[in-house]
Protein backbone atom coordinates (compact mmCIF):
# COMPACT_ATOMS: atom_id res chain seq x y z
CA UNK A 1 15.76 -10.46 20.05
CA UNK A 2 15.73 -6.88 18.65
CA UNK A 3 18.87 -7.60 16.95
CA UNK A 4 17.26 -10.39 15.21
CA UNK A 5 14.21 -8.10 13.91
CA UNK A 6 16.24 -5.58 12.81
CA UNK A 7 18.38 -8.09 10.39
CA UNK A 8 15.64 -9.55 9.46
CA UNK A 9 14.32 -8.69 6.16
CA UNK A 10 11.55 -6.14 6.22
CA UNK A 11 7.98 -7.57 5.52
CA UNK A 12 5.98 -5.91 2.70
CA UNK A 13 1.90 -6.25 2.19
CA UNK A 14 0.73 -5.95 -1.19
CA UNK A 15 -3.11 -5.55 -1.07
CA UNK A 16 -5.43 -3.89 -3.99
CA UNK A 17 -6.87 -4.90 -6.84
CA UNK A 18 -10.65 -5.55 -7.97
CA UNK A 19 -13.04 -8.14 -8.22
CA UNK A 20 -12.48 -8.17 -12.30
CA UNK A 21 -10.51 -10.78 -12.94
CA UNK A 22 -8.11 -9.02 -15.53
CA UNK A 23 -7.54 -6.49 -13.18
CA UNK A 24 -5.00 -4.11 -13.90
CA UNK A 25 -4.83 -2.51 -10.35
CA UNK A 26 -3.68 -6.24 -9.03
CA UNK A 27 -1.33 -6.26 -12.33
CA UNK A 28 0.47 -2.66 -11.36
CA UNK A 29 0.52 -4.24 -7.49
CA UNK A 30 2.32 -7.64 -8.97
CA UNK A 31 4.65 -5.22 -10.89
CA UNK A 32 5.33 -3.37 -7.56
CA UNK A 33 6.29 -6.08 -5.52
CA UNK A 34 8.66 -8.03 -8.15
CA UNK A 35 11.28 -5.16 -6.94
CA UNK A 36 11.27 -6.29 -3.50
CA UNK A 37 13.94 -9.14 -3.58
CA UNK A 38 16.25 -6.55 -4.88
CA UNK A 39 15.45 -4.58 -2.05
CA UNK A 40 16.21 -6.37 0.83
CA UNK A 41 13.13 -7.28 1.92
CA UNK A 42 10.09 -10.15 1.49
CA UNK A 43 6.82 -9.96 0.19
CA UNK A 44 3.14 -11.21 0.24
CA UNK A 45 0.19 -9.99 -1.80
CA UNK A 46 -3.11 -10.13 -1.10
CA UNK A 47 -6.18 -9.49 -3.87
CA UNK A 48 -9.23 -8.39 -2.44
CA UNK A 49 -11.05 -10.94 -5.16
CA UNK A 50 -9.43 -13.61 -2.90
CA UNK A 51 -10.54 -12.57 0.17
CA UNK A 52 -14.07 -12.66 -0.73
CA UNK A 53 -14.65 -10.39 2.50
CA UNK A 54 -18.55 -9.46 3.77
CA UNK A 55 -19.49 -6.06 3.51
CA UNK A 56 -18.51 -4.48 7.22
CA UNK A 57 -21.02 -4.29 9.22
CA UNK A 58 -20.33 -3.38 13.13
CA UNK A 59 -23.63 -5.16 14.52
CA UNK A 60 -22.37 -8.55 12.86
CA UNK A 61 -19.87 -11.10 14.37
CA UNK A 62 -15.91 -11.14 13.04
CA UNK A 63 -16.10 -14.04 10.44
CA UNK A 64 -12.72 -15.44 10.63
CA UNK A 65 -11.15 -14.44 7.50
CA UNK A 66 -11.58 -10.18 8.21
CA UNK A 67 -9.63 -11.16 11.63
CA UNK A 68 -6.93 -13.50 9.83
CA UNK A 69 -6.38 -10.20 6.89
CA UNK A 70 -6.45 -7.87 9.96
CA UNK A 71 -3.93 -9.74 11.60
CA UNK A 72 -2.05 -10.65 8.19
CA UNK A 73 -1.80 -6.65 7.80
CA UNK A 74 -0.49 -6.05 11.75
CA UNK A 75 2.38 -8.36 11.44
CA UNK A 76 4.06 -6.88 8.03
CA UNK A 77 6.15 -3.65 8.60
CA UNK A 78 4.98 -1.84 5.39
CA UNK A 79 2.11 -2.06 2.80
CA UNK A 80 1.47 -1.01 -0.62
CA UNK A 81 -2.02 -0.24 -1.74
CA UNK A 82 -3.19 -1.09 -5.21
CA UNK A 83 -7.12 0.29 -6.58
CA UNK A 84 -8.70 1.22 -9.63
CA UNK A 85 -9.90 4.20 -10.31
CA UNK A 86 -13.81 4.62 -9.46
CA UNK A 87 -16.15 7.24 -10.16
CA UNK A 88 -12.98 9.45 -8.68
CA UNK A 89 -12.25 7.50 -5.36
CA UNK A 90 -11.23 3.70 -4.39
CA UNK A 91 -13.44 1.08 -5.51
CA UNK A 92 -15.50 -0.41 -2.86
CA UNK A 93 -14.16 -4.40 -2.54
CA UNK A 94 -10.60 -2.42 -1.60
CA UNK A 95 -12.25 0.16 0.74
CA UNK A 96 -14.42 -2.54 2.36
CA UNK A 97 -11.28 -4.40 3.08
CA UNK A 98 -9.67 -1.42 4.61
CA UNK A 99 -12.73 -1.42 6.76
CA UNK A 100 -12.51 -4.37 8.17
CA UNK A 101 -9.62 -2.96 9.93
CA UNK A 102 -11.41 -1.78 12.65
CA UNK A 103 -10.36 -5.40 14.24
CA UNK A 104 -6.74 -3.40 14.77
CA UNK A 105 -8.02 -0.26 16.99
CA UNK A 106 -7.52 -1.55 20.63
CA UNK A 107 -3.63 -3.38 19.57
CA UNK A 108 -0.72 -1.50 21.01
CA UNK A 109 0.09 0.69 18.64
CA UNK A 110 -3.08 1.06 17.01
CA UNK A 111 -3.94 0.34 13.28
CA UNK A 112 -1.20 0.75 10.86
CA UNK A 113 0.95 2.68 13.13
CA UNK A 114 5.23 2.74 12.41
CA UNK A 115 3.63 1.35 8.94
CA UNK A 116 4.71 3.18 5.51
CA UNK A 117 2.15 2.82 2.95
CA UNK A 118 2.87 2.86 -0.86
CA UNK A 119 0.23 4.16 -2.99
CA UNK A 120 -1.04 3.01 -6.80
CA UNK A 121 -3.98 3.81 -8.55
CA UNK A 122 -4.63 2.63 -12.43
CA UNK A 123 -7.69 4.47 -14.25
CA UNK A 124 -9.30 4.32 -17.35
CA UNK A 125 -8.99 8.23 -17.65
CA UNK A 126 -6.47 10.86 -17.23
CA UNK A 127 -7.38 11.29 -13.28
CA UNK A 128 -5.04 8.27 -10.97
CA UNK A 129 -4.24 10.85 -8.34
CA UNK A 130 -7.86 10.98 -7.17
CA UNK A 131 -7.90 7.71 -5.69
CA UNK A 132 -4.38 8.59 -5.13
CA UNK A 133 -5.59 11.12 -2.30
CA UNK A 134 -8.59 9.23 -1.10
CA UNK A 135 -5.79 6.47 -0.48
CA UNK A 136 -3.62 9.11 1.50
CA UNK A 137 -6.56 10.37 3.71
CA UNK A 138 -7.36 6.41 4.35
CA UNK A 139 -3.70 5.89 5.34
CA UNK A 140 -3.63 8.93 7.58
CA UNK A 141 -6.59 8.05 9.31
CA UNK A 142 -5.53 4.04 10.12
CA UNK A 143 -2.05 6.42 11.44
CA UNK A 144 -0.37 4.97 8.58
CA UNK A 145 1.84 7.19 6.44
CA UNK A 146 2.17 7.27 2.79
CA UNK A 147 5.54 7.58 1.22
CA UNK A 148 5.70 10.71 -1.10
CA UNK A 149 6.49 8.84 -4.00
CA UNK A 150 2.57 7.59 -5.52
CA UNK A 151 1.96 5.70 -8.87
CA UNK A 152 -0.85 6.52 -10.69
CA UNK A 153 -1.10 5.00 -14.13
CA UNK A 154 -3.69 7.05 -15.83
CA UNK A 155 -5.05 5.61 -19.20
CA UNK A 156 -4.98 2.29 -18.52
CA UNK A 157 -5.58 1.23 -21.59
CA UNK A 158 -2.43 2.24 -23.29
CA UNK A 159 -0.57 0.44 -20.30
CA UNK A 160 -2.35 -2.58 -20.24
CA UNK A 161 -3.65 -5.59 -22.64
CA UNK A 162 -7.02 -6.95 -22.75
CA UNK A 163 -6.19 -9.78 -20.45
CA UNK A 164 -4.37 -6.67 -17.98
CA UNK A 165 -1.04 -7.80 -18.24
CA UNK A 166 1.02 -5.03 -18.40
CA UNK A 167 2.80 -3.76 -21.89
CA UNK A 168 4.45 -0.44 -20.48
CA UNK A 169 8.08 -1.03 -19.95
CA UNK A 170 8.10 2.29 -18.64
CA UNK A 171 5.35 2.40 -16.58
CA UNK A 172 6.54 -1.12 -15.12
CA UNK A 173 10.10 0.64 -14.37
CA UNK A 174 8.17 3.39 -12.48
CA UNK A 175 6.18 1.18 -10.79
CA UNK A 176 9.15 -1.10 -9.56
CA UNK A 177 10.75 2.11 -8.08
CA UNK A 178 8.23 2.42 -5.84
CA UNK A 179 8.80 -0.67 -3.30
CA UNK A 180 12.60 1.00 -3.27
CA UNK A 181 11.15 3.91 -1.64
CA UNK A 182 8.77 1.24 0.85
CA UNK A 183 11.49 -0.50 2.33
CA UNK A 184 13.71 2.46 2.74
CA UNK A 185 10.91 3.75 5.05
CA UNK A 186 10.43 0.85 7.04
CA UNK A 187 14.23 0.01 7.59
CA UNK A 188 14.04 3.93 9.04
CA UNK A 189 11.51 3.14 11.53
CA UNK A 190 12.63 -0.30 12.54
CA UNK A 191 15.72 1.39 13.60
CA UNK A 192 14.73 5.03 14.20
CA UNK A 193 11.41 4.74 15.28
CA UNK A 194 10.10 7.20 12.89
CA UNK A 195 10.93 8.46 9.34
CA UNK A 196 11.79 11.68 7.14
CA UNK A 197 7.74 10.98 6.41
CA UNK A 198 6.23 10.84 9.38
CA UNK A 199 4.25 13.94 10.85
CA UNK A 200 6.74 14.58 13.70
CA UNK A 201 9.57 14.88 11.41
CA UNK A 202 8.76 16.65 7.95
CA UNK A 203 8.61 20.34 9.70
CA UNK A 204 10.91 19.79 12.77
CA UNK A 205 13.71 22.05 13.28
CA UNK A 206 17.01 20.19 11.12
CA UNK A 207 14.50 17.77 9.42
CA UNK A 208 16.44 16.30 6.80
CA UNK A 209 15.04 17.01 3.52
CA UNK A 210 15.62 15.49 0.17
CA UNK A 211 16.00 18.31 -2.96
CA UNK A 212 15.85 17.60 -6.57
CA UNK A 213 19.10 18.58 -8.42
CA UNK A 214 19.25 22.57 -9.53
């Protein structure tokens, strides 16, 4: 049986995007995942228009579709994590979906645990790595981790059309790196456990470190 999981391909979660429906945070998530055939691995994205999710509210009942995403996001290995850029932080149909993961605290492990998270952030401004860093502090607290390598696309507008299809060749080819990076990650814990990423690892004595070129 674990031989099987670990030759199986690794499962990747694409969830983000807005309610708009030329959304250009769901565009840069598409773009993501079309590198993950060439990576080894399989895919599923999710837009948070389509899950048409209630606000969270703890004194309300689980409707069934915020336990079937919750359950969606245990079962996949890694995740990448698509928003726009609001008023400097996630917007709120992405963070309320992140909320509704709550349903994961009492699995064993908890939350997103063992689960590399890919970040992406397209705003209308010059500012991506805000949400960029709201994402990281979301990941860290579902004990997620975030893979170094993020993708913000500032200026939207350049990048994408009207319609939010993208017309950035090179902001597609950056964007297409990123799932590389993903499924690197979560081959490393399937068969390690851990990763050069997680917390236990990046300051350890003979951590492995990667160094740009001199």
């Amino acid at each position: 049986m674990a031989g099987d999981i670990m030759a199986s391909p690794p499962h990747i979660l694409g969830v983000g995007g807005s309610l708009r429906v030329g959304s250009t945070s769901r565009t840069a998530l598409a773009t993501v995942l079309e590198g993950v055939t060439a990576a080894g691995a399989r895919c599923r994205l999710i837009w948070v228009r389509d899950l048409d999710l209630p606000l969270y509210n703890a004194d309300r009942s689980v409707p069934p579709e915020a336990q079937q995403f919750a359950d969606t996001v245990y079962e996949c290995d890694a995740m990448i994590w698509s928003t726009p850029t609001y008023h400097g932080s996630v917007s709120g149909s992405f963070k309320n979906a992140l909320d509704w993961l709550i349903l994961l605290a009492e699995r064993d492990p908890p939350y997103l645990t063992n689960k590399p998270v890919g970040l992406v952030a397209t705003a209308g401004g010059v500012h991506g790595l805000q949400a960029i860093n709201s994402m990281d502090f979301i990941a860290r607290a579902l004990r997620g981790g975030s893979v170094p390598l993020v993708q913000p696309v500032a200026q939207a507008r350049q990048s994408f059309d009207p319609e939010g299809r993208l017309v950035d060749q090179v902001a597609g080819d950056q964007l297409r790196a990123l799932v590389q990076e993903v499924v690197r990650a979560a081959r490393q814990f399937r068969a390690e456990g851990t990763c050069d990423y997680a917390d236990d690892r990046q300051f350890a004595p003979g951590a492995r470190y990667s160094r740009a070129p001199a």
